[in-house]
Protein backbone atom coordinates (compact mmCIF):
# COMPACT_ATOMS: atom_id res chain seq x y z
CA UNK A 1 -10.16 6.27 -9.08
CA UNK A 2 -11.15 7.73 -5.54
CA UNK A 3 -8.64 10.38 -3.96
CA UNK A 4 -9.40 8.58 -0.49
CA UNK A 5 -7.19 5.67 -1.66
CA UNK A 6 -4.31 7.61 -2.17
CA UNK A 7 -5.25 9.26 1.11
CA UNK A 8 -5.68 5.96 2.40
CA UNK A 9 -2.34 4.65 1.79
CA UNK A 10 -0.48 7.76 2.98
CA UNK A 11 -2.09 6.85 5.90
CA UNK A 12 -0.61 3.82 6.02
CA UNK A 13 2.69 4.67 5.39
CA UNK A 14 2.32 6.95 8.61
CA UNK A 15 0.73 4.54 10.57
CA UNK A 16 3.62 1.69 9.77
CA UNK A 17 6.31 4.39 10.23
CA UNK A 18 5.21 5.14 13.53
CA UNK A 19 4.92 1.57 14.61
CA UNK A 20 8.55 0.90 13.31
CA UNK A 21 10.40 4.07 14.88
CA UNK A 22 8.66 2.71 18.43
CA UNK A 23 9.77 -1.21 17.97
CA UNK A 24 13.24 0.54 16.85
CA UNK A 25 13.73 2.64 19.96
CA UNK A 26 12.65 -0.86 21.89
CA UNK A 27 15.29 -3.08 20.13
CA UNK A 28 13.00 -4.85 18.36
CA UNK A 29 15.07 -4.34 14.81
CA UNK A 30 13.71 -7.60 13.67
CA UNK A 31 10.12 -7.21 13.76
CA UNK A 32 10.16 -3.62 12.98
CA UNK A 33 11.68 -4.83 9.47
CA UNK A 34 8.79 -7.74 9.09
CA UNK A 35 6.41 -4.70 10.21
CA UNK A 36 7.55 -2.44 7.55
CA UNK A 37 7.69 -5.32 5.04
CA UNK A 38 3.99 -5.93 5.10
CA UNK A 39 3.09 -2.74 5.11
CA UNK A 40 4.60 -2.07 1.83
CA UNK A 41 2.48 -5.36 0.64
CA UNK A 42 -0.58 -4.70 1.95
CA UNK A 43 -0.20 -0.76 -0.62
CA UNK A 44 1.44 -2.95 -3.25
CA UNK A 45 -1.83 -5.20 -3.14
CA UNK A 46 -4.12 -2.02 -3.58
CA UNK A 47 -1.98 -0.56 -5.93
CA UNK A 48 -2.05 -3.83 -8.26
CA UNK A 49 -5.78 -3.95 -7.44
CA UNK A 50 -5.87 -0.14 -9.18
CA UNK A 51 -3.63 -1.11 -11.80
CA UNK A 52 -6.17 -4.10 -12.85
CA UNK A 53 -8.96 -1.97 -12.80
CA UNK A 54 -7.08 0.48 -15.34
CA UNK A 55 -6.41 -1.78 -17.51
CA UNK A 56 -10.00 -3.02 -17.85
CA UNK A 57 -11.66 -0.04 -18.26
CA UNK A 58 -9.10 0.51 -21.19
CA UNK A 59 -10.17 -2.50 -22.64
CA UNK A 60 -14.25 -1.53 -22.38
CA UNK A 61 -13.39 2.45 -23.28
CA UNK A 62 -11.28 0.97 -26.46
CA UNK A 63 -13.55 -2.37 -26.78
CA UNK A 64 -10.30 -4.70 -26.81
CA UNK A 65 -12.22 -7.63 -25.64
C-alpha cells in the first residue's frame, strides 16, 4: 500500500466538498447530493480495490491457495 492513495482520496473528499458547498449556495440541493453520492463511490471502489489486494497477498504470504 502507497501513502499517495490515502493522499489521493483526501483529495477527493476536498475536491467533492468544494463542488457541493458551491451547487448548495446555487440551489442546486439535488445535484449537490448525486455529486456527493458518487464521490463517496468512486473512494468506496478504491478502497474495495485495496481491500482485494489485502486479502491476496494474505493468501500468497500464508499460501492459502
Amino acid at each position: 500500500m502507497d501513502i499517495t492513495i490515502l493522499f489521493k482520496m483526501a483529495a477527493i473528499g476536498i475536491i467533492i466538498t468544494v463542488i457541493c458547498q458551491i451547487l448548495k449556495k446555487s440551489d442546486r440541493d439535488d445535484i449537490a447530493t448525486i455529486v456527493s453520492i458518487v464521490g463517496l463511490v468512486i473512494v468506496l471502489a478504491v478502497a474495495v480495490g485495496m481491500i482485494g489486494d489485502l486479502f491476496t497477498e494474505i493468501k500468497r504470504v500464508f499460501d492459502l491457495t
